[in-house]
Protein backbone atom coordinates (compact mmCIF):
# COMPACT_ATOMS: atom_id res chain seq x y z
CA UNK A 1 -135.89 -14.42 122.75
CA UNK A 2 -135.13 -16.18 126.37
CA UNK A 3 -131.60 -15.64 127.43
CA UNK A 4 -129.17 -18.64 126.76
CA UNK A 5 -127.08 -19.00 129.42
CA UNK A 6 -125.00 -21.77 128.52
CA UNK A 7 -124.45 -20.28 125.44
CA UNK A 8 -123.36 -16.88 127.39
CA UNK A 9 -121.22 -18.68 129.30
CA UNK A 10 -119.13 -19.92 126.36
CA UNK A 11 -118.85 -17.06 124.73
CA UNK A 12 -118.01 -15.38 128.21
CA UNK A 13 -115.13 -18.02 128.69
CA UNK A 14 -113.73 -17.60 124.86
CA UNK A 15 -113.85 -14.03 124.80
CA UNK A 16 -112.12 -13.64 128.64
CA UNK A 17 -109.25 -15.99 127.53
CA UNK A 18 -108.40 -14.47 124.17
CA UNK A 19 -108.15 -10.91 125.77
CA UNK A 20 -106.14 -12.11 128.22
CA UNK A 21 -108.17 -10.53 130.91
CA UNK A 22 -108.09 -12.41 134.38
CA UNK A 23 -111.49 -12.67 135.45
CA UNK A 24 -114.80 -11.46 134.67
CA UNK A 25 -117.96 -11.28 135.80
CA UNK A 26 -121.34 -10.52 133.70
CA UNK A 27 -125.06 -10.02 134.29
CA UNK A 28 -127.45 -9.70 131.82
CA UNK A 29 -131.54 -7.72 132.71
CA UNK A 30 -133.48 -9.60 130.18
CA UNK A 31 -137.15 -9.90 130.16
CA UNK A 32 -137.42 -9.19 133.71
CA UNK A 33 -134.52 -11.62 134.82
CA UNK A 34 -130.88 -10.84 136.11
CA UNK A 35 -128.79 -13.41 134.75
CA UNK A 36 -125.41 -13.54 136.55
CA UNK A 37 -122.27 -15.50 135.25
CA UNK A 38 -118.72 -15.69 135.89
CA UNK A 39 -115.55 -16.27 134.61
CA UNK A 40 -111.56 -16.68 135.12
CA UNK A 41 -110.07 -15.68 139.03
CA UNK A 42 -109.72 -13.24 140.96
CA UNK A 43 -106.23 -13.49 141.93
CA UNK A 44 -103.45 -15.07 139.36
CA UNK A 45 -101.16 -15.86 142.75
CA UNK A 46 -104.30 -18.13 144.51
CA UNK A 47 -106.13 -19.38 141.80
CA UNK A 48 -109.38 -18.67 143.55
CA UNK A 49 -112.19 -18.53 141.10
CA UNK A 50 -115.13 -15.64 140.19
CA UNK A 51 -117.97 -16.30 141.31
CA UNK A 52 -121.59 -14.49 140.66
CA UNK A 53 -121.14 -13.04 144.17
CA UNK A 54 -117.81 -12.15 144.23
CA UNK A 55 -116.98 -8.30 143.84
CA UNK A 56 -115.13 -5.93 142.18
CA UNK A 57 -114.01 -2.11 142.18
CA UNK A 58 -116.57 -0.27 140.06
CA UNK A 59 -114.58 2.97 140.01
CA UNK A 60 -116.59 5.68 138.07
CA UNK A 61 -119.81 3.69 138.12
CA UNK A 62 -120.40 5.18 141.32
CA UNK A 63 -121.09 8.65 140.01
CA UNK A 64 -124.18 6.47 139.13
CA UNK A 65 -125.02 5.80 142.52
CA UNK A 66 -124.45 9.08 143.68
CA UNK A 67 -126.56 11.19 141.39
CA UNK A 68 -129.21 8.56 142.41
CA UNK A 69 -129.05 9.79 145.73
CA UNK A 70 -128.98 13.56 145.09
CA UNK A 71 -132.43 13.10 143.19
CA UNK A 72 -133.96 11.02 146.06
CA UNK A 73 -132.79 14.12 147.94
CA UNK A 74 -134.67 16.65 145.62
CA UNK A 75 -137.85 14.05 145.36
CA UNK A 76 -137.78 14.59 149.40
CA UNK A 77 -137.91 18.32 148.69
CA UNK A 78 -134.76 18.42 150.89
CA UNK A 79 -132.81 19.67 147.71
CA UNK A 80 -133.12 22.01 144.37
CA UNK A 81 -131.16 21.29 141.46
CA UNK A 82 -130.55 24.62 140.73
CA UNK A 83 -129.64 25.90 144.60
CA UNK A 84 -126.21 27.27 144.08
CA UNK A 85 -123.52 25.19 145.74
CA UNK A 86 -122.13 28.17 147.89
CA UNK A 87 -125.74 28.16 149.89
CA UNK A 88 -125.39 24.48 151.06
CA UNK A 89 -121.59 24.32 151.18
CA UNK A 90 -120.61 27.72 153.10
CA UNK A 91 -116.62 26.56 152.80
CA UNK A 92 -117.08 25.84 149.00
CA UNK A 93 -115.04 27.78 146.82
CA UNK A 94 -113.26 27.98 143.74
CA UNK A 95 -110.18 30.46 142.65
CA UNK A 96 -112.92 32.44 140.85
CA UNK A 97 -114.99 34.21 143.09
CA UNK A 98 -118.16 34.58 140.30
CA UNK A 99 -117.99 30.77 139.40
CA UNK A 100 -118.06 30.11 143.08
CA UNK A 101 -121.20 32.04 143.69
CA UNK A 102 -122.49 30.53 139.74
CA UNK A 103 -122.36 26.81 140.32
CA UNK A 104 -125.72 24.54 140.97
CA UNK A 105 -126.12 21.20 142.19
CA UNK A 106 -127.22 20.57 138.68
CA UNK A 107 -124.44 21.72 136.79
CA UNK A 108 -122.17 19.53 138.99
CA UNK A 109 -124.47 16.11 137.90
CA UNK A 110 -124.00 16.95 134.72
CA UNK A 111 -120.39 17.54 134.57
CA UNK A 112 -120.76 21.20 133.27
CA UNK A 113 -119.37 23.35 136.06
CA UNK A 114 -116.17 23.36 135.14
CA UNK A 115 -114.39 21.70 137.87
CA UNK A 116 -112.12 19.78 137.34
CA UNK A 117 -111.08 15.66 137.52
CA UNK A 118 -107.46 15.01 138.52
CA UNK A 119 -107.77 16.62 141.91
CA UNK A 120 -106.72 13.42 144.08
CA UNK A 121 -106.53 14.58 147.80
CA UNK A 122 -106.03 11.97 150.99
CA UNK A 123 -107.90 13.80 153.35
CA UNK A 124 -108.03 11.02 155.87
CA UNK A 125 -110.04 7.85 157.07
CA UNK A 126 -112.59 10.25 159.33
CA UNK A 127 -115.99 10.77 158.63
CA UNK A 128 -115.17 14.06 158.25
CA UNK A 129 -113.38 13.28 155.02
CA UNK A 130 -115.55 15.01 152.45
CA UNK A 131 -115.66 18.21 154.13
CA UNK A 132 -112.23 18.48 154.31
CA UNK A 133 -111.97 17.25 150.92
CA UNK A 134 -114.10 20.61 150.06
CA UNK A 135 -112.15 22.98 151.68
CA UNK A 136 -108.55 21.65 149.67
CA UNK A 137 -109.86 21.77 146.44
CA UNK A 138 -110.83 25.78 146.86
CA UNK A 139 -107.68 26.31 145.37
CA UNK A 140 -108.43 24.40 142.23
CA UNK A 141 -108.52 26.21 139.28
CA UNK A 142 -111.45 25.06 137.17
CA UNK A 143 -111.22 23.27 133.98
CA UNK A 144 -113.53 26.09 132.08
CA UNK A 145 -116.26 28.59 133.17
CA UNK A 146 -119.45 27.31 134.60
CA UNK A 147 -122.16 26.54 132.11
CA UNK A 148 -119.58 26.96 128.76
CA UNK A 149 -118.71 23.25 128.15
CA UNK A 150 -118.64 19.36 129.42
CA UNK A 151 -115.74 18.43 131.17
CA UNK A 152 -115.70 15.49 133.51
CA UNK A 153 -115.55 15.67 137.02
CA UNK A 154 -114.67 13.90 139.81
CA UNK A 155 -114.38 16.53 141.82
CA UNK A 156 -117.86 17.33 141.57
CA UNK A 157 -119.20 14.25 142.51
CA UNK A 158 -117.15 14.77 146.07
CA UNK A 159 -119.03 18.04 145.83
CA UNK A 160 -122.48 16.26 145.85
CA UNK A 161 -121.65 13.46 148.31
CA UNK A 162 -120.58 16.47 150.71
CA UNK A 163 -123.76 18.00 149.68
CA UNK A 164 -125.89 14.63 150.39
CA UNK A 165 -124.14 14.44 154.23
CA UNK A 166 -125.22 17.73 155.01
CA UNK A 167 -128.49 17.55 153.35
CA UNK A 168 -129.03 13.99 155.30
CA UNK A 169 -127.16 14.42 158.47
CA UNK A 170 -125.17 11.01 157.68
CA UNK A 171 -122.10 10.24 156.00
CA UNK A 172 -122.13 9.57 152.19
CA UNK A 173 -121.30 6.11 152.88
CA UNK A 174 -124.71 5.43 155.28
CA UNK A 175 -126.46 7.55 152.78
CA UNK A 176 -126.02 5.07 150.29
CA UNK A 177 -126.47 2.46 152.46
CA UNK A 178 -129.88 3.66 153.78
CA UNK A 179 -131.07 4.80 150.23
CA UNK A 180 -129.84 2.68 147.70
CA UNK A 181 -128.83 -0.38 149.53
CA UNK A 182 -131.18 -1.83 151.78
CA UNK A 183 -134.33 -0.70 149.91
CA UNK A 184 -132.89 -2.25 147.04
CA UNK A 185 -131.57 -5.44 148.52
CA UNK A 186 -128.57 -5.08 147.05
CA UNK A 187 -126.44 -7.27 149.70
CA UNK A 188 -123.53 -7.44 147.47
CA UNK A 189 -122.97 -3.92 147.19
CA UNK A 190 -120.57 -1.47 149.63
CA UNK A 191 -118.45 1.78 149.80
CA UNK A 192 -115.64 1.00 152.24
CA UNK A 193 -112.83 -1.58 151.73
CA UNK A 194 -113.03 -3.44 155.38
CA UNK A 195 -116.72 -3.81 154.06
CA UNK A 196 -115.44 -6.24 151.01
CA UNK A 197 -113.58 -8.72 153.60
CA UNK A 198 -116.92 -10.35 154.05
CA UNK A 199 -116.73 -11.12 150.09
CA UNK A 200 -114.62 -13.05 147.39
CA UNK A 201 -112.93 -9.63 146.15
CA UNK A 202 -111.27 -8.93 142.83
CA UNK A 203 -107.73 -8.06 142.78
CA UNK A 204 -106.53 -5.86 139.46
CA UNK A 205 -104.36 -7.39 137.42
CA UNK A 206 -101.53 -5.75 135.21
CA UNK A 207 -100.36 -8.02 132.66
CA UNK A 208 -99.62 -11.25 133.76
CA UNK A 209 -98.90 -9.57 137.18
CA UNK A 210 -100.80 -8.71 140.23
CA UNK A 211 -101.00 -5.18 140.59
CA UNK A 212 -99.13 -3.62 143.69
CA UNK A 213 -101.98 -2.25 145.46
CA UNK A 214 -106.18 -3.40 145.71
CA UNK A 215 -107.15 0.22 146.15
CA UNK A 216 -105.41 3.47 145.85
CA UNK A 217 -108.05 5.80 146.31
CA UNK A 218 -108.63 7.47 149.79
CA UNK A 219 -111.92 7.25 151.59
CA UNK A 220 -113.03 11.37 150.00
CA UNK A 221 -113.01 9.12 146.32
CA UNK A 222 -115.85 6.90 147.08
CA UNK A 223 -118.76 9.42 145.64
CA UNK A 224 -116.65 9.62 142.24
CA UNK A 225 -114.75 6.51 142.66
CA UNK A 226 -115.52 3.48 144.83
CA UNK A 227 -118.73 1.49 145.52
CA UNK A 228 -117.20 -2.10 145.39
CA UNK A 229 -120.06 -4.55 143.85
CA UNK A 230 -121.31 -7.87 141.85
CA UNK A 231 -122.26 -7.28 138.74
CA UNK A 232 -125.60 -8.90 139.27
CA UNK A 233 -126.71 -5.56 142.63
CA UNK A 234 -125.93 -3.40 139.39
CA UNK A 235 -128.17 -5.41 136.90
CA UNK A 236 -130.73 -5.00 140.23
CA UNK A 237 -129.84 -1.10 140.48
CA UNK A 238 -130.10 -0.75 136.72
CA UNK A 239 -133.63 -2.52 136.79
CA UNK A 240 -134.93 -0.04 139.14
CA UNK A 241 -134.23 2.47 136.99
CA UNK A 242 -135.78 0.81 133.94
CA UNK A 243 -138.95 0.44 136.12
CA UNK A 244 -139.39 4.05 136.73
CA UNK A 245 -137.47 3.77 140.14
CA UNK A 246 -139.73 0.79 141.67
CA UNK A 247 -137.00 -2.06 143.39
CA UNK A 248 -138.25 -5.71 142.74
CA UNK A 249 -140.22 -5.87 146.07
CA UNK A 250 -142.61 -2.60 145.00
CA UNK A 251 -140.51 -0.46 147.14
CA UNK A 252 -140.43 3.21 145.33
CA UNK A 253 -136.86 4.19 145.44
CA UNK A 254 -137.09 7.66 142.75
CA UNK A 255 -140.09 9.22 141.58
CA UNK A 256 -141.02 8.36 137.76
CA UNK A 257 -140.02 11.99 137.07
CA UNK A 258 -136.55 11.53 138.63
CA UNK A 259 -135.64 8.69 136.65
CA UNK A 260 -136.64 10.24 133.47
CA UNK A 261 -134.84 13.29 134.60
CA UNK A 262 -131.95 11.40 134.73
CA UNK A 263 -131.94 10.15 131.41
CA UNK A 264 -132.94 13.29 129.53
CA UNK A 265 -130.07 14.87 127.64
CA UNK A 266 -128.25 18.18 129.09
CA UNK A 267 -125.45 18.18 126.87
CA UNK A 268 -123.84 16.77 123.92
CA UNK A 269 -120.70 15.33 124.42
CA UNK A 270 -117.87 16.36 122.16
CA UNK A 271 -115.64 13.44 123.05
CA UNK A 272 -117.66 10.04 121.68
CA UNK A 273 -114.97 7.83 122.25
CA UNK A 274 -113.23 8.00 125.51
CA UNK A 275 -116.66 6.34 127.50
CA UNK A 276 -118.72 6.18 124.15
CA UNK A 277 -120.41 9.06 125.48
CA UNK A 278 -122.67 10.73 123.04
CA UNK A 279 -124.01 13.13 125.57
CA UNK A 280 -124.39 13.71 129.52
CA UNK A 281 -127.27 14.01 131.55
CA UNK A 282 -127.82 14.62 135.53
CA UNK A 283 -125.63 11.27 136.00
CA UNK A 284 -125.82 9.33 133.42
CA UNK A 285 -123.61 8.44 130.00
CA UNK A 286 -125.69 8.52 126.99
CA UNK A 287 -125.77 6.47 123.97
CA UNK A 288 -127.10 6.82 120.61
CA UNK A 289 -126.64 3.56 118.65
CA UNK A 290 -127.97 4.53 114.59
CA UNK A 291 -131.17 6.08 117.06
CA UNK A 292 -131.56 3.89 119.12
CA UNK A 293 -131.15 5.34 122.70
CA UNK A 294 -129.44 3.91 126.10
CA UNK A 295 -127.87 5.19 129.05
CA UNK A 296 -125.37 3.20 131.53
CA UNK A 297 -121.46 4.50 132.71
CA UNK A 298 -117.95 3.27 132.61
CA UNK A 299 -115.16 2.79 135.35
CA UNK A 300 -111.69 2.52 136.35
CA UNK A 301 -110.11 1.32 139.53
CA UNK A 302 -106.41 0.47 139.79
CA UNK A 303 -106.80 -2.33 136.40
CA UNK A 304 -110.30 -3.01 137.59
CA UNK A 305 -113.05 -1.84 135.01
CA UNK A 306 -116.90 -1.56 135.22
CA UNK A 307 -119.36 -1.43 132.20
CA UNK A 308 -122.88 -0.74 132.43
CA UNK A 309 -125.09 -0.41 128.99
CA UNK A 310 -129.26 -0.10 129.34
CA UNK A 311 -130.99 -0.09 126.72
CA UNK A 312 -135.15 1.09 127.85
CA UNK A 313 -136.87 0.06 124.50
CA UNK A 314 -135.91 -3.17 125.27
CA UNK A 315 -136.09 -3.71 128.73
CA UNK A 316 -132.11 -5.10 128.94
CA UNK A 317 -129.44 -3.73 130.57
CA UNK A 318 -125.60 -5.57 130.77
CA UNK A 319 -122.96 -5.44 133.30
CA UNK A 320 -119.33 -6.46 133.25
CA UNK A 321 -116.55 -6.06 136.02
CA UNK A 322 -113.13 -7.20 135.09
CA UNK A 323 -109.85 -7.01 136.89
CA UNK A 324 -106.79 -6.66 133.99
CA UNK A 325 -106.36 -7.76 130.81
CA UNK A 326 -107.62 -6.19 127.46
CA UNK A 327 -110.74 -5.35 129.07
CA UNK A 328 -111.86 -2.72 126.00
CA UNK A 329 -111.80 -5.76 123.32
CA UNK A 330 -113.62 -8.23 126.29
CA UNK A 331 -116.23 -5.31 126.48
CA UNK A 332 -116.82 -4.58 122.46
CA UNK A 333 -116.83 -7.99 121.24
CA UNK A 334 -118.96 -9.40 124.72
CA UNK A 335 -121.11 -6.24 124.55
CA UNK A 336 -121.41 -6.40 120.31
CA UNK A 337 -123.27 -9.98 120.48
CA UNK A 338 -125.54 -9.15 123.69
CA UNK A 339 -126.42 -6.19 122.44
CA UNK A 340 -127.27 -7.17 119.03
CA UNK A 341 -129.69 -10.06 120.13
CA UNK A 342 -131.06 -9.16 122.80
CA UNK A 343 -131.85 -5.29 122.03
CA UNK A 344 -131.45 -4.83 118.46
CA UNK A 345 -127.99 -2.67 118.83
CA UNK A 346 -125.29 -2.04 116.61
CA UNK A 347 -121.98 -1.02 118.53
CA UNK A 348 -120.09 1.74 116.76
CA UNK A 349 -116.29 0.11 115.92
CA UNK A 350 -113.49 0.84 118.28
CA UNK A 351 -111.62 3.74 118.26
CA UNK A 352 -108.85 4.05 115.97
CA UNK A 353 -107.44 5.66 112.96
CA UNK A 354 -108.71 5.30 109.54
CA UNK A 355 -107.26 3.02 106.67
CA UNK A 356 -106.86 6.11 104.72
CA UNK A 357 -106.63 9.55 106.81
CA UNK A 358 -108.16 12.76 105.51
CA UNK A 359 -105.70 15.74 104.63
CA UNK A 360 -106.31 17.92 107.39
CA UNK A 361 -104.73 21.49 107.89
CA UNK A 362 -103.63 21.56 111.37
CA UNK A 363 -102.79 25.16 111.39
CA UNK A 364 -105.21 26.59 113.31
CA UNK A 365 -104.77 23.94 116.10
CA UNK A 366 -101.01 24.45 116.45
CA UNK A 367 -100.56 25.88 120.25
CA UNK A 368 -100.72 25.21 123.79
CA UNK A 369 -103.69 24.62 126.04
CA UNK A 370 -103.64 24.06 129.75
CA UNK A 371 -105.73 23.38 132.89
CA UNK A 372 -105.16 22.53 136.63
CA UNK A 373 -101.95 20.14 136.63
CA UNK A 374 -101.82 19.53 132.85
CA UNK A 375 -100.56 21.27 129.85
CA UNK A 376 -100.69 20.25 126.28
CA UNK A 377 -99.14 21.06 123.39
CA UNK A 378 -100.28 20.75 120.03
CA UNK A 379 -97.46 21.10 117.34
CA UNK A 380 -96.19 20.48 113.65
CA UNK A 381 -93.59 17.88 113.05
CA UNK A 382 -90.92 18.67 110.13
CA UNK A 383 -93.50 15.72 107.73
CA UNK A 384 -96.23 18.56 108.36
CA UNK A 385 -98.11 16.05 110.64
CA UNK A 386 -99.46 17.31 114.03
CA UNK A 387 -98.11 15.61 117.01
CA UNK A 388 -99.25 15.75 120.98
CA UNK A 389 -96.75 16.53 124.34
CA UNK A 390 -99.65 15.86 127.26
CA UNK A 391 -97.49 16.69 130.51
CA UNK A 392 -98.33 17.03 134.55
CA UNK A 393 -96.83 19.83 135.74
CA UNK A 394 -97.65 21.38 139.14
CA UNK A 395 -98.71 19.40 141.93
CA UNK A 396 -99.17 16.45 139.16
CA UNK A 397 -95.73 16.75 137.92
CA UNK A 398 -94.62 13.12 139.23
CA UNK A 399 -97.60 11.60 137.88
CA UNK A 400 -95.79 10.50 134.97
CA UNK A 401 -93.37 11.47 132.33
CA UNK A 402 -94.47 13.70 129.50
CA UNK A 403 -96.51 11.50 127.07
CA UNK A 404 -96.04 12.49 123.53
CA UNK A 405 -96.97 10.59 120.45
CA UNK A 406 -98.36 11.68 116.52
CA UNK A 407 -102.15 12.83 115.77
CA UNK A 408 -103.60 10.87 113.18
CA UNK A 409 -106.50 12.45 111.69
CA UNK A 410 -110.01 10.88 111.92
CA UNK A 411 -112.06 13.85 110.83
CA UNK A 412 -110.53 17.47 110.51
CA UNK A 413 -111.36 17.66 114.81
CA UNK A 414 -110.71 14.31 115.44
CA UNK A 415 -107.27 12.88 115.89
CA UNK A 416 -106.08 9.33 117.41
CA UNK A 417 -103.02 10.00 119.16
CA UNK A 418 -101.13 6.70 117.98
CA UNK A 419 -98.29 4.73 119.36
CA UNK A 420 -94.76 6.21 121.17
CA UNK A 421 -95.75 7.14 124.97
CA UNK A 422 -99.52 7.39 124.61
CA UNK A 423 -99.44 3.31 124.22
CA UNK A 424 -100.82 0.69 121.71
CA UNK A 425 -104.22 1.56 122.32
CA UNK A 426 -105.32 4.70 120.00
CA UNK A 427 -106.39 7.49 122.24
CA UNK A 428 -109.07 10.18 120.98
CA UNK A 429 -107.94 14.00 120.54
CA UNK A 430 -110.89 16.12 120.30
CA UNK A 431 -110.48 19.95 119.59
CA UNK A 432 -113.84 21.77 120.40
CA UNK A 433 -114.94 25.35 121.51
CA UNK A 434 -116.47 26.65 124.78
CA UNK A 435 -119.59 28.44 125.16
CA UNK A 436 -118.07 31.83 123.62
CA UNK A 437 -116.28 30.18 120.67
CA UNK A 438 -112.88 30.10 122.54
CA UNK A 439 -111.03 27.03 121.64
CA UNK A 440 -110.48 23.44 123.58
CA UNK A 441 -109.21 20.56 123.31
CA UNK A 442 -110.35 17.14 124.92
CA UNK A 443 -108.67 14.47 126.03
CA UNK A 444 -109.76 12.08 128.85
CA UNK A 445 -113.69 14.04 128.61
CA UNK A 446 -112.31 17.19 130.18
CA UNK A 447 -112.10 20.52 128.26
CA UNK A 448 -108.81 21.99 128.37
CA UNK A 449 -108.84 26.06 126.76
CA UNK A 450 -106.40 27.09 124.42
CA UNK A 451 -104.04 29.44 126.20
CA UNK A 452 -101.54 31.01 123.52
């Protein structure tokens, strides 16, 4: 079936305005074609409107970009996958001595070394930034022990762009450039802010107000957190990886085996609701809609918000970049449609409680489990319902006030955390084991062990 655009459009405009979201932009892979198409403005206060080459924050999409890189690196032979970190990174540590030493390149694509996420640190504008990024998180105390569970990581993925500068002799930001870039043609696609002045850029909305800053992140984010881009350079980037890593003009970008190293399954993911992960592989989310398989990742910048679905049987991958709004209901219903004509797809429903909610005994969940800057507490309300305190403590104690709210069960591990300080969106509560058969709980993708 050949790809409607007018149609697209429509639905593109409807769906935008009736999820209040500012402006959008979408691109749709189908058979062989990027189709670009735009919606709304990028800025309430000017009116100016999106464009097909105007760009947005992709926040976590990037981890995308930069596990793309490492496995150029390893097709090179200028990198192993399962070279312990300690051997490239001499100043990498970790509060555990043995994890330090454990940790691969590998495990850190994959999100199962254990470090951990919410480790934000401005370590300057310098091109030095990375390493010294390195060196302050020593001192972070890891989510779990190498190897024993998933638990997203950001600071990983400032782990591998160090990794790729020393490997490459460049910053991450050139490496990029020179590897992803320019053989891709993707002229619509940068990592540094001053970069985006050249471009119609997205500001986030919150509400019906501007948000009070573009870009919070320091430069050290931009390997977990900031390549700024159209939606139609990802459609481009996601088409070289549906080609077995061949850009447009024949230029080989990955090795065949790279790509489908990328999208083979490492682990399962015990949170399917946060990203719609089902599992994680050396990059990539992964999807499994009633069998049929994809792969693609999620993002957050400020209010800005990236989704990227591919779907290989088909040939079609979908991108859409938004800056406020209700941009989960924009992505569902936008995604739901696309999906279902063009590859065949069945989206799961959103996330939310049931009509009618299993009896669950929530005895042996009762307790306390903490990581690096959070601790949550799991306890029994005088009803005999379970409710949730999630509070930063440590150096992210003025984060934000203690969010508490009441678990609804889904399944007798599965709980939506509903209403009060968590907000109006249901958020998933996931309670899990490591490795050893020590329990967790996730929230957010990262594993946080039971500690009394």
């Amino acid at each position: 079936m050949s790809f409607n655009h007018a149609h697209w459009q429509q639905r593109l405009d409807t769906l935008r305005a009736a999820h209040g979201v500012p402006g959008a932009s979408l691109a749709v892979l189908a058979d062989g074609q990027v189709h670009e198409l735009a919606s709304g403005v990028l800025h309430c206060g000017t009116g100016v409107e999106v464009t097909t080459d105007s760009v947005f924050l992709s926040g976590s999409l990037a981890k995308a970009y930069t596990a793309t890189v490492v496995l150029s690196l390893v097709d090179a032979g200028s990198l192993d996958l399962d070279t312990p970190v300690v051997q490239l990174l001499p100043e990498f540590a970790t509060p555990d001595p043995a994890a330090t030493e454990a940790i691969t390149v590998r495990q850190l694509l994959s999100h199962t070394s254990g470090l951990t996420c919410d480790f934000t640190y401005d370590s300057g504008r310098g091109d030095d930034c990375l390493a010294r990024y390195v060196e302050a998180a020593a001192g972070v105390a890891l989510d779990c022990p190498p190897g024993t569970a998933l638990s997203y990581s950001s600071v990983g993925y400032a782990v591998l762009g160090r990794i790729i500068e020393v490997v490459t002799g460049k910053t991450w930001d050139q490496a990029v450039k020179d590897l992803l870039f320019t053989p891709l043609g993707l002229t619509h696609s940068m990592t540094l802010p001053e970069e985006a002045l050249r471009f119609r850029v997205a500001m986030s909305h919150l509400g019906e107000e501007l948000a009070p800053a573009w870009d919070l992140m320091p430069r050290s984010a931009g390997p977990y957190g900031r390549v700024i881009i159209s939606a139609g350079d990802v459609a481009r980037f996601a088409q070289m990886h549906l080609d077995g890593g061949v850009a447009a003009d024949g230029t080989r970008v990955l090795s065949s085996e790279a790509v489908e190293l990328m999208q083979r399954r490492v682990i399962d993911s015990p949170d399917k609701w946060t990203v719609s992960a089902d599992g994680w592989s050396l990059g990539w989310t992964l999807y499994d809609w009633n069998g049929v398989s994809g792969f693609g990742h999620d993002g957050s910048s400020v209010a800005q918000h990236s989704f990227l679905r591919i779907v290989p049987h088909a040939g079609v991958a979908i991108v859409l970049l938004t800056n406020g709004g209700d941009y989960n209901r924009l992505y569902h219903d936008l995604f739901s449609e696309l999906l279902a004509e063009l590859a065949d797809v069945q989206l799961p429903a959103p996330f939310g409680p049931p009509a009618n909610p299993p009896e669950v005994d929530v005895t042996p969940l009762l307790g306390t489990y903490t990581r690096e800057g959070v601790i949550t507490t799991i306890s029994r309300a005088d009803d005999g319902s379970a409710r949730i305190r999630y509070e930063f403590v440590d150096g992210m104690k003025d984060l934000s006030p203690p969010l508490e709210a009441e678990l609804v069960p889904v399944t007798d591990k599965v709980f939506a955390a509903c209403g009060e300080s968590f907000g109006a969106t249901p958020a998933p509560v996931v309670f899990s084991a490591l490795a050893d058969g020590s329990p967790c709980v996730y929230i957010g993708m990262q594993a946080t062990p039971k500690t009394s």
